[in-house]
Protein backbone atom coordinates (compact mmCIF):
# COMPACT_ATOMS: atom_id res chain seq x y z
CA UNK A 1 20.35 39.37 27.46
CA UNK A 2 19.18 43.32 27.84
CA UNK A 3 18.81 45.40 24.95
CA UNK A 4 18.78 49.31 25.69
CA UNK A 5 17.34 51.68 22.97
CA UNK A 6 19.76 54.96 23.12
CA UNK A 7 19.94 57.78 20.93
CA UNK A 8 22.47 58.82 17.89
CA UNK A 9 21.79 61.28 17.47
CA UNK A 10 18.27 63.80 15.36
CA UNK A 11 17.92 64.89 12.05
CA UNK A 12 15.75 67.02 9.22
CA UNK A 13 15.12 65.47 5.74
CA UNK A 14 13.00 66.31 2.79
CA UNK A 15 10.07 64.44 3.51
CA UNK A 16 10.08 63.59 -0.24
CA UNK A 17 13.46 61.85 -0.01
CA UNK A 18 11.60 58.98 2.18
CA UNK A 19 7.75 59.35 0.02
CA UNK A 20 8.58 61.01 -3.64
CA UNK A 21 4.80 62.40 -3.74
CA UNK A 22 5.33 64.29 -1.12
CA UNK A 23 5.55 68.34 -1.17
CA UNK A 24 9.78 69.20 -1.90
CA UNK A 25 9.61 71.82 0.49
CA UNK A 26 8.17 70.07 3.11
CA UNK A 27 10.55 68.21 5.83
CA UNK A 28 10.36 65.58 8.70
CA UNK A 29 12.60 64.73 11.40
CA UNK A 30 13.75 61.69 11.84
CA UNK A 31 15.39 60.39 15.20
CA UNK A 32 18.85 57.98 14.95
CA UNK A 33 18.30 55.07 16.81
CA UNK A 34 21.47 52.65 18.19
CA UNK A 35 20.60 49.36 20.06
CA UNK A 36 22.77 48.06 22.55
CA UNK A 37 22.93 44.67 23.35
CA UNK A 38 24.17 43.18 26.92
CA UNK A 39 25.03 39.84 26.27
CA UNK A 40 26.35 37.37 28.66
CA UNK A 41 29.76 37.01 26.26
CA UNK A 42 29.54 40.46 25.94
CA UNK A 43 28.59 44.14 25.34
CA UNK A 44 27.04 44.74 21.46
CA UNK A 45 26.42 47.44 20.28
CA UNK A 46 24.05 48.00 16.91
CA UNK A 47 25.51 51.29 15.02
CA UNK A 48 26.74 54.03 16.52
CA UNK A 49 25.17 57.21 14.99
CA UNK A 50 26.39 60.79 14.48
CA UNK A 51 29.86 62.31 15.41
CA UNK A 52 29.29 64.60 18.18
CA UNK A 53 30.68 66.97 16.08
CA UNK A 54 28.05 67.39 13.57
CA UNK A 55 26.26 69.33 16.47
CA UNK A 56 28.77 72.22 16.17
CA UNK A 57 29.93 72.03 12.76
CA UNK A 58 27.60 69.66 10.18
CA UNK A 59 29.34 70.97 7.12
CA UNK A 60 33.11 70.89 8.39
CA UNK A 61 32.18 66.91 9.14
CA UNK A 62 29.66 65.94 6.23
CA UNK A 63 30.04 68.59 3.43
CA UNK A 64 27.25 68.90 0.92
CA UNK A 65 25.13 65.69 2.74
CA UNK A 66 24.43 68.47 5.68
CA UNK A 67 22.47 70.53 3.12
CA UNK A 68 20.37 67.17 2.81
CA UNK A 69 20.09 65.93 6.20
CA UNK A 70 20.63 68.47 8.86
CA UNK A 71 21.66 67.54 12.58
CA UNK A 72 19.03 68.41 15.03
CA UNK A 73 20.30 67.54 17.95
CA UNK A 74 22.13 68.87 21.26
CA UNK A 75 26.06 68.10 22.01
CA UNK A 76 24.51 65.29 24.30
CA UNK A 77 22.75 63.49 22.14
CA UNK A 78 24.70 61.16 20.59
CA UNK A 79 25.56 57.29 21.94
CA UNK A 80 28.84 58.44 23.79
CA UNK A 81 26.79 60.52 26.10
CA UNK A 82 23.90 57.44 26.05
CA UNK A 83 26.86 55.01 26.66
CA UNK A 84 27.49 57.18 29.42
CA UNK A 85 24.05 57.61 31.60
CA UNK A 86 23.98 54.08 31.78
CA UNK A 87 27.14 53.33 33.09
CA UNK A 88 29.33 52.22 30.44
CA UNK A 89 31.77 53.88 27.81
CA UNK A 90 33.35 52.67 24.60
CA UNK A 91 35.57 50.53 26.03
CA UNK A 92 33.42 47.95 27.31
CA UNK A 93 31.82 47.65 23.84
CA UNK A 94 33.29 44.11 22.62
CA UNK A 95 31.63 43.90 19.22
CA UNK A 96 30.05 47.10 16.67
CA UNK A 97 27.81 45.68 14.43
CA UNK A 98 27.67 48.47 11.27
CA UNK A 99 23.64 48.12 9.77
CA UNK A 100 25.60 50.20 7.11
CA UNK A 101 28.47 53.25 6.93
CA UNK A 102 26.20 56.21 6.19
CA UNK A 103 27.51 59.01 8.43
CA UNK A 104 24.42 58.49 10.77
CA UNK A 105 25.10 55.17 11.47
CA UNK A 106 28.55 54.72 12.13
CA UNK A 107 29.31 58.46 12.97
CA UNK A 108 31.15 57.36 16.41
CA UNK A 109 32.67 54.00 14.92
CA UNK A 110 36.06 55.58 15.80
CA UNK A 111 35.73 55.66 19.81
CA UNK A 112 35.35 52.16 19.85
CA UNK A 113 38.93 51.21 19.41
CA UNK A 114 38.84 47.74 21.43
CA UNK A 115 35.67 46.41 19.78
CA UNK A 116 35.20 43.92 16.45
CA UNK A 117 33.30 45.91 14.09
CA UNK A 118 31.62 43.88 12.12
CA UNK A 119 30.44 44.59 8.18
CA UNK A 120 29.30 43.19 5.42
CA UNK A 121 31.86 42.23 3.07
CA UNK A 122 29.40 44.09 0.00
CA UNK A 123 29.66 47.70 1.98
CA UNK A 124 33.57 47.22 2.66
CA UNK A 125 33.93 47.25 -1.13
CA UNK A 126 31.51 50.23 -1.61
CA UNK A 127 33.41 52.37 0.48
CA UNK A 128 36.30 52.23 -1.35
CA UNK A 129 34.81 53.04 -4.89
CA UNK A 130 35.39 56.25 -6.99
CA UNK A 131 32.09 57.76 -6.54
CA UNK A 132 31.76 56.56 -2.97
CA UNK A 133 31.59 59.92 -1.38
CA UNK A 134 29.10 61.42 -4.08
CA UNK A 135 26.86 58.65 -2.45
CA UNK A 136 26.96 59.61 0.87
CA UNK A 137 30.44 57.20 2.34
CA UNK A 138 32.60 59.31 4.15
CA UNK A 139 35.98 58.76 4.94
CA UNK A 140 35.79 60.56 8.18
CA UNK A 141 33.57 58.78 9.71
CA UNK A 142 34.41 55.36 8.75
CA UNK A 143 38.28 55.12 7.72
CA UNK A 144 39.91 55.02 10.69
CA UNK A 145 42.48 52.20 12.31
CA UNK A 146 39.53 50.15 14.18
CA UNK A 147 39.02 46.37 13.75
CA UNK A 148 36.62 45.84 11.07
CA UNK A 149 35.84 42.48 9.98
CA UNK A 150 33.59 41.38 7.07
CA UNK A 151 30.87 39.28 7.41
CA UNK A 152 29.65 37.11 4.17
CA UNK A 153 26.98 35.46 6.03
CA UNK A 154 23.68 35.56 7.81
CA UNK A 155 25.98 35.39 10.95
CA UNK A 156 25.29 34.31 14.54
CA UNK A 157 27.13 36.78 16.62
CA UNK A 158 27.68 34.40 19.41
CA UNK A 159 26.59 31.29 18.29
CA UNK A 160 23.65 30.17 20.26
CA UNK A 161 20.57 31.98 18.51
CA UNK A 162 20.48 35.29 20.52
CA UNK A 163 22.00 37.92 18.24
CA UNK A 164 22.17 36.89 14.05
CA UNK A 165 22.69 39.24 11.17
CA UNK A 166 21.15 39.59 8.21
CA UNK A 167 21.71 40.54 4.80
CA UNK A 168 19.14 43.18 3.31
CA UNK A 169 20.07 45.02 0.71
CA UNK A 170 18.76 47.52 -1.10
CA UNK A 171 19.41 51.32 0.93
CA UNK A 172 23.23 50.26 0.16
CA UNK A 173 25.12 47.14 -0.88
CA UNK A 174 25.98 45.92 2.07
CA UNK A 175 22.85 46.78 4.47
CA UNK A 176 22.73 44.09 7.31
CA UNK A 177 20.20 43.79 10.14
CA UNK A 178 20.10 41.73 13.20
CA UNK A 179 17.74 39.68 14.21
CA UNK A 180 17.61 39.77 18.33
CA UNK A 181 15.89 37.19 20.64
CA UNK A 182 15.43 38.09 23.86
CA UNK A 183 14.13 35.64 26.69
CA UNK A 184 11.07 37.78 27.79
CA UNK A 185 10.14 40.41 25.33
CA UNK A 186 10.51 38.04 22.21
CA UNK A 187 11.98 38.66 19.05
CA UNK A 188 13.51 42.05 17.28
CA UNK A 189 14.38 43.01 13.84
CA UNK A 190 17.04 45.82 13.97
CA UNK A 191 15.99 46.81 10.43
CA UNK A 192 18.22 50.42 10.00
CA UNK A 193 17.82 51.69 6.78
CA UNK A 194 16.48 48.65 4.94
CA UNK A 195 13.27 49.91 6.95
CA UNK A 196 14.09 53.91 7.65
CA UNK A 197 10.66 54.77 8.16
CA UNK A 198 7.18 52.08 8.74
CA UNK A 199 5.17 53.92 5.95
CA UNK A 200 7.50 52.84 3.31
CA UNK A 201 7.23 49.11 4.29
CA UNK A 202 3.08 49.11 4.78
CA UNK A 203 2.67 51.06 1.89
CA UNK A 204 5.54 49.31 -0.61
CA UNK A 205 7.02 53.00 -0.96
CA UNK A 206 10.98 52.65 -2.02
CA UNK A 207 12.77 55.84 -1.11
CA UNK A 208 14.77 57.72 -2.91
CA UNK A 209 17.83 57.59 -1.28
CA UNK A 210 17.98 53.84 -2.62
CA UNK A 211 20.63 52.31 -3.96
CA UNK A 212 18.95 49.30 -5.77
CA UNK A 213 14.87 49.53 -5.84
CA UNK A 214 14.69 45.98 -6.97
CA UNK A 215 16.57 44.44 -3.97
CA UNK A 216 14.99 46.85 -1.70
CA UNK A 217 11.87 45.50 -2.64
CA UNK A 218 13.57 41.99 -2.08
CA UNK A 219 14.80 43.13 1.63
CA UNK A 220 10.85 44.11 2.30
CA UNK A 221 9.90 40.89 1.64
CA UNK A 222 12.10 39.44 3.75
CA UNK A 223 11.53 42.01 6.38
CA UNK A 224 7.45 41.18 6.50
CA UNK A 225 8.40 37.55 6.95
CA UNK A 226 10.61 37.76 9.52
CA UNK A 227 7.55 39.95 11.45
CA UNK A 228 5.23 37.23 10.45
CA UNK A 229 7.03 34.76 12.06
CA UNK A 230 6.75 37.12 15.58
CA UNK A 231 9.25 39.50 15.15
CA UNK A 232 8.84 42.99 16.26
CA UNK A 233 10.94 45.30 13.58
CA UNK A 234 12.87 48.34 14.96
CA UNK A 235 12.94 51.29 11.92
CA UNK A 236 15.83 53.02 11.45
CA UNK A 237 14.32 56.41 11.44
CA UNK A 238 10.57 56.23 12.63
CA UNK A 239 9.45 59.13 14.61
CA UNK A 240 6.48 57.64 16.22
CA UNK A 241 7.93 54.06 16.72
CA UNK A 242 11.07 55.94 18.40
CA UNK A 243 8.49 57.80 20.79
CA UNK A 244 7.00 54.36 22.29
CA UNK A 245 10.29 52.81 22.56
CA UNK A 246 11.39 52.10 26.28
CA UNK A 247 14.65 54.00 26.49
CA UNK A 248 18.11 53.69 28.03
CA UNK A 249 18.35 51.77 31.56
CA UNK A 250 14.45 51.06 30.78
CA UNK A 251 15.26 47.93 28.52
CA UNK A 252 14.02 45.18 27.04
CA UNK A 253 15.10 41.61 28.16
């Protein structure tokens, strides 16, 4: 199996949003990172980042939320165009996996029309509750005529050990990584937003943009123990970690 680093995508936050100490008016950016995973049964691809359209028009796509996190990026960068330089477009995707359906991470879930998008069964329901745009779901980006199927377990994507999700909690209901083993370069934790940013999980610093601080806290846990047993854990929004990262056709196997 290959796994390819590409890009979803750039944006600006309050740096207090990630460390509540912090100055208000200060900001940091924060990269969008998908992971896609070349499998022998198949192409997988780990979230899929921000609509291209967010480039041209943030607030027509993601109202109010693009006062709070602001695209950065050019009209290539996003995992279409990634998709793209390395040969492939979203029709040889076979399986999504969704870490969670915040605009940033499933921004482009509605190209891939022929792949099983996979979710926990815990952000499927938060989706469809009252306030669920007042905490950052948005129809647009998710709510579209795709194959989504919910996950209830700590699944094994193809049942032999290489690709298996995990439940943690915490940023959102249903926030799932996937823990990736790769013949060569070892184990990965694709943490997304249960880990956006290192600091917060060396330090024991909960964001704000939490949606449970006790389960969050929970998810950490889990997170360093995974590492201690030899995983390497992939942030979902680390500027430095992004920067070493091998990128597109320079992969990891």
């Amino acid at each position: 199996m290959k796994m390819h680093v590409l890009s979803g995508g750039r944006l600006r936050m309050r740096k207090h949003i990630y460390f509540p100490d912090a100055d208000r008016n200060e900001s940091i950016e924060l990269p969008v990172n998908c992971i896609l995973l070349r499998h022998a049964k198949g192409n997988v691809l780990f979230d899929t980042g921000c609509h291209p359209d967010v480039v041209r028009d943030a607030e027509g796509r993601w109202g109010a939320l693009a006062r709070v996190m602001t695209p950065l990026m050019s009209a290539e960068d996003n995992v279409i165009s990634q998709l793209r330089a390395i040969g492939l477009s979203p029709d040889d995707i076979d399986v999504v996996i969704c870490s969670h359906l915040h605009p940033d991470h499933c921004g482009c879930n509605q190209f891939f029309s022929k792949a099983r998008i996979l979710v926990r069964n815990e952000e499927l329901a938060a989706v469809r509750k009252p306030d669920a745009v007042a905490v950052g779901y948005l129809p647009a980006e998710w709510d579209h005529p795709l194959n989504y199927q919910a996950v209830t377990t700590d699944l094994d994507v193809f049942d032999d050990g290489a690709i298996r999700l995990v439940h943690l909690p915490g940023h959102t209901p249903g926030t799932m990584g996937a823990l990736v083993t790769l013949k060569n370069s070892g184990r990965f934790l694709l943490a997304a937003d249960a880990v956006s940013v290192r600091e917060n999980l060396d330090a024991d610093i909960i964001p704000k943009n939490t949606w449970n601080k006790e389960l969050c806290r929970e998810s950490f846990a889990m997170v360093r123990l995974i590492e201690a047993q030899g995983a390497t854990v992939i942030c979902g929004h680390d500027d430095a970690q992004w920067s070493s990262l091998r990128k597109l056709a320079d992969y990891y196997d």
